[in-house]
N, C-alpha and C. Protein backbone atom coordinates (compact mmCIF):
# COMPACT_ATOMS: atom_id res chain seq x y z
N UNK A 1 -24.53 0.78 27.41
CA UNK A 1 -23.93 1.44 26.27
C UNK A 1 -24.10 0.51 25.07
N UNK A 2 -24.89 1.08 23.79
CA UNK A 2 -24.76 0.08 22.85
C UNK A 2 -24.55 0.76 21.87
N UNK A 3 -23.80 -0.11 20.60
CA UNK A 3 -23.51 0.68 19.33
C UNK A 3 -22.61 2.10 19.58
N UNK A 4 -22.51 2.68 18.69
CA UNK A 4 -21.63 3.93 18.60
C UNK A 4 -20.55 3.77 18.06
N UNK A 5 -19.80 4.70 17.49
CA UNK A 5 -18.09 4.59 16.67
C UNK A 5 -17.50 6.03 16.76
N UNK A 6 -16.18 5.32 16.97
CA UNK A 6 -15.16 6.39 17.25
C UNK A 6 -14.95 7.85 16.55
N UNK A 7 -15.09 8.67 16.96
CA UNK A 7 -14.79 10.01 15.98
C UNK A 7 -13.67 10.75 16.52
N UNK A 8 -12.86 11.39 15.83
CA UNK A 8 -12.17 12.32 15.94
C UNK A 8 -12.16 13.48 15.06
N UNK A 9 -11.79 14.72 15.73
CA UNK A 9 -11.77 15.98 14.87
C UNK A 9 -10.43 16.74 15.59
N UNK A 10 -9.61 16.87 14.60
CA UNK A 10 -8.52 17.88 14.92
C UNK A 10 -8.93 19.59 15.33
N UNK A 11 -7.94 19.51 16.12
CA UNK A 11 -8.15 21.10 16.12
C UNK A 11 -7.03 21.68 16.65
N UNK A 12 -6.86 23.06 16.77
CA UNK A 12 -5.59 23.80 16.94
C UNK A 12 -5.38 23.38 18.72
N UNK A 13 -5.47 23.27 19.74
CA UNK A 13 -4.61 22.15 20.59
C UNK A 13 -4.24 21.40 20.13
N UNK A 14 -5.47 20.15 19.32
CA UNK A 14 -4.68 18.97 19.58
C UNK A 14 -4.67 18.37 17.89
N UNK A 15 -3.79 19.13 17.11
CA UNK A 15 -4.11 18.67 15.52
C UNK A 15 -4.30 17.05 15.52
N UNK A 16 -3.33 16.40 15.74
CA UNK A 16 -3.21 14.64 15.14
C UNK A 16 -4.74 14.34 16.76
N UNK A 17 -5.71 14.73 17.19
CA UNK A 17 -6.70 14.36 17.19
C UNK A 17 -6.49 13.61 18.41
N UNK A 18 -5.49 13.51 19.60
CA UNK A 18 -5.08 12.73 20.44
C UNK A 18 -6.43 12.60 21.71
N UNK A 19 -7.66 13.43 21.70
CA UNK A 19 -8.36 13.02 22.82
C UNK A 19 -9.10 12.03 22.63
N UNK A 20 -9.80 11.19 23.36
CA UNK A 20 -10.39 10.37 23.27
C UNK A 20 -11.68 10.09 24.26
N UNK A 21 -12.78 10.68 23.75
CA UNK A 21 -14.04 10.92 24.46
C UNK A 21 -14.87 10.19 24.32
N UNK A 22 -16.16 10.23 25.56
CA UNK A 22 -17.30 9.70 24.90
C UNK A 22 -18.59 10.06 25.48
N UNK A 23 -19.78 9.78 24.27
CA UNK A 23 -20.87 10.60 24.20
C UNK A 23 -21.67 9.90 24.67
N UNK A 24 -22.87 9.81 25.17
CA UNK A 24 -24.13 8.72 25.69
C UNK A 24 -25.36 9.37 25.13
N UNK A 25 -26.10 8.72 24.48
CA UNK A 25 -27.52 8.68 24.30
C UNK A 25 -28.41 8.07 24.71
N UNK A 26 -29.42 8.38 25.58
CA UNK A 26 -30.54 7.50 26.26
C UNK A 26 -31.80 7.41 25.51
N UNK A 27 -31.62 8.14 24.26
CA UNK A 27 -32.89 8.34 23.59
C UNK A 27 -32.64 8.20 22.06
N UNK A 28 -32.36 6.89 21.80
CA UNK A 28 -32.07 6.57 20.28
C UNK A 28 -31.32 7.62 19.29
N UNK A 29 -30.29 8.32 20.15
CA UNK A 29 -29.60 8.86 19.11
C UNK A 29 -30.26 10.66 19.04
N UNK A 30 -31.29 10.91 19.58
CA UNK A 30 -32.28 12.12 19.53
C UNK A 30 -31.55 13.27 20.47
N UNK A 31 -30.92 13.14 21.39
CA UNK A 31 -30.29 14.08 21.84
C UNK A 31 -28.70 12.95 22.64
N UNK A 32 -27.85 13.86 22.77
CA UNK A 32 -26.42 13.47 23.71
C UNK A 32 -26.11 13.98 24.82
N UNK A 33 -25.33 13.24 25.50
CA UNK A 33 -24.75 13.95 26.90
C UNK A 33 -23.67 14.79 26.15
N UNK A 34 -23.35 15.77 27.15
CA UNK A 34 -22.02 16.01 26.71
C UNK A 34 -20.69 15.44 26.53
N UNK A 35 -19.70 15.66 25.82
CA UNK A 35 -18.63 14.96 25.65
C UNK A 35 -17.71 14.53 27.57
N UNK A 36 -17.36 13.53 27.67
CA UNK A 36 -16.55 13.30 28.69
C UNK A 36 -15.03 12.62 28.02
N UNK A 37 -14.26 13.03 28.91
CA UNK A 37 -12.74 12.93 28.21
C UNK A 37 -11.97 11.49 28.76
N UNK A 38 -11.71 10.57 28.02
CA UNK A 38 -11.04 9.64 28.94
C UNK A 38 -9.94 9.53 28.66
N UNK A 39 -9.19 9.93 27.79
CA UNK A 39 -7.56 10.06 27.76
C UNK A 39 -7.41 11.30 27.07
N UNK A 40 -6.21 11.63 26.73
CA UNK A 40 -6.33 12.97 26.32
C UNK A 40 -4.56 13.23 26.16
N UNK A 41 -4.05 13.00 24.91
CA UNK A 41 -2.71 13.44 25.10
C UNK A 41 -2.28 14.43 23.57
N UNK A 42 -1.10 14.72 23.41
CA UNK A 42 -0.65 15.18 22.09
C UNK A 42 -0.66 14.23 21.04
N UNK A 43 -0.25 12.93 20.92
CA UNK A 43 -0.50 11.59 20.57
C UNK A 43 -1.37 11.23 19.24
N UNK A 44 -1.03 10.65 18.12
CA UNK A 44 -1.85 10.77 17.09
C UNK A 44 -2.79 9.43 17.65
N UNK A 45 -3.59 8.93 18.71
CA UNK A 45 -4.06 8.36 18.71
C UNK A 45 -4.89 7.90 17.80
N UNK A 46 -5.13 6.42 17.68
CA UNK A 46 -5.88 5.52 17.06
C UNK A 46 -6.60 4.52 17.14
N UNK A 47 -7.95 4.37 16.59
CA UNK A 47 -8.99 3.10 17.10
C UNK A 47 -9.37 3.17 18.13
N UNK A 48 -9.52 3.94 19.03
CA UNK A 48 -10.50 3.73 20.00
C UNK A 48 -11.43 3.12 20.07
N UNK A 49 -11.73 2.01 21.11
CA UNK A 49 -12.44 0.92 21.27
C UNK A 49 -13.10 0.85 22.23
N UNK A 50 -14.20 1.32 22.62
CA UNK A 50 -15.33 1.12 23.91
C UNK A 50 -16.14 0.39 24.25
N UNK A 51 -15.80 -0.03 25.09
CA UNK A 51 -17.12 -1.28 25.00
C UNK A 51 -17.50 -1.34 26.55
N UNK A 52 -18.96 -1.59 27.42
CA UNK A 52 -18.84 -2.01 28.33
C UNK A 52 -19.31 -3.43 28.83
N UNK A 53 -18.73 -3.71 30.13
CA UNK A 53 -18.72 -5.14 30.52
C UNK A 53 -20.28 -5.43 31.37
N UNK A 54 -20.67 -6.75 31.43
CA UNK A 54 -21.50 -6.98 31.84
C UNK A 54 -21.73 -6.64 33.41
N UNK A 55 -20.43 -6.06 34.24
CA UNK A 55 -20.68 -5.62 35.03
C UNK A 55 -20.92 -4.08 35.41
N UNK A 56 -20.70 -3.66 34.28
CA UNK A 56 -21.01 -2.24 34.10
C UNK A 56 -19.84 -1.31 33.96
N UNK A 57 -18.49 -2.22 33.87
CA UNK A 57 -17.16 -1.70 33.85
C UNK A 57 -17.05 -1.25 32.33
N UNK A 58 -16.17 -0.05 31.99
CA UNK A 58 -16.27 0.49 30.88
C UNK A 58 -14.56 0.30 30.46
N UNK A 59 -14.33 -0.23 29.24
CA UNK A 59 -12.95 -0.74 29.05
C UNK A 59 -12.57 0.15 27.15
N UNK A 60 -11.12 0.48 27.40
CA UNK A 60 -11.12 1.51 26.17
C UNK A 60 -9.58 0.87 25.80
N UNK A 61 -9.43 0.60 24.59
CA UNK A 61 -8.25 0.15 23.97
C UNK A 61 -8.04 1.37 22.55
N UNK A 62 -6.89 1.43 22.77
CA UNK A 62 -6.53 2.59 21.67
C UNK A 62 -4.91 1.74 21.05
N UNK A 63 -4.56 2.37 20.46
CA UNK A 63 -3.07 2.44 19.56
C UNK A 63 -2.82 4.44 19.49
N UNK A 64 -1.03 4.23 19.48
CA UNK A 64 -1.05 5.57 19.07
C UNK A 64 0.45 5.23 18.14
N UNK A 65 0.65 6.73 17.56
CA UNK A 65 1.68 6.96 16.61
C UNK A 65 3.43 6.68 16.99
N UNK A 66 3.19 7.26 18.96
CA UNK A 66 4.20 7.06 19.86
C UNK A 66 5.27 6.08 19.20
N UNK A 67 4.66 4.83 19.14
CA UNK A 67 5.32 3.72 18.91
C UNK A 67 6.41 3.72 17.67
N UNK A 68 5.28 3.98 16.95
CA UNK A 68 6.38 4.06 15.59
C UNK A 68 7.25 4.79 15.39
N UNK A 69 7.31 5.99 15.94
CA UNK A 69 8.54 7.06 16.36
C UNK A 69 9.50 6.03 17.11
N UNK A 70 9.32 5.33 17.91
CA UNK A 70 10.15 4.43 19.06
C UNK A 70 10.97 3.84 17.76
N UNK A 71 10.42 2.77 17.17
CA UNK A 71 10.81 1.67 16.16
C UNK A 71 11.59 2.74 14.90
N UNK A 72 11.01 3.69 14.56
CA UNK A 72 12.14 3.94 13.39
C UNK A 72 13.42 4.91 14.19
N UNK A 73 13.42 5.09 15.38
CA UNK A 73 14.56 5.51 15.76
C UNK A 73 15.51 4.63 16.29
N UNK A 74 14.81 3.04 16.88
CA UNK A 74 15.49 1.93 17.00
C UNK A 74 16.27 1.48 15.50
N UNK A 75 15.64 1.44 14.15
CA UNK A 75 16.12 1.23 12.88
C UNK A 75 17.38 2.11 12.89
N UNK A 76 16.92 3.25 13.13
CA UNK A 76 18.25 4.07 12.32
C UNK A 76 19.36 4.07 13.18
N UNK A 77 19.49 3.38 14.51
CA UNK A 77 20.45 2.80 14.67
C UNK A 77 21.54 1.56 14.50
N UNK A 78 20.65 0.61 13.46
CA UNK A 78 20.74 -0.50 13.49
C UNK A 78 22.13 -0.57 12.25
């Protein structure tokens, strides 16, 4: 797997864009596999990060919105 960047597109399932897929090209970009899904929630996910390892292990780091819902409901108790 080399190069590539994250995309998202909203749509009526999943408006804030929460899946998180990915595409493969074996031919410089000239045609794609189809999309495969590796997480997938309601979740305004963010940054998705793909990268694979020299052993061929495929590793994905994201952020989502979740959190910050957590923290300003921790505030407004404070």
């Amino acid at each position: 797997m080399q190069g590539g960047s994250p995309v998202t597109y909203p749509n009526e399932a999943y408006p804030k864009s929460g899946r998180i897929c990915i595409v493969r090209s074996k031919d410089n970009a000239k045609t794609w596999s189809k999309p495969i899904t590796i997480y997938d929630d309601e979740a305004d996910n963010r940054d998705p990060r793909i990268s694979q390892m020299s052993d061929g292990a495929i590793v994905v780091t994201f952020f989502n919105t979740l959190f910050a819902d957590l923290i300003e409901t921790l505030l407004a108790t404070v």
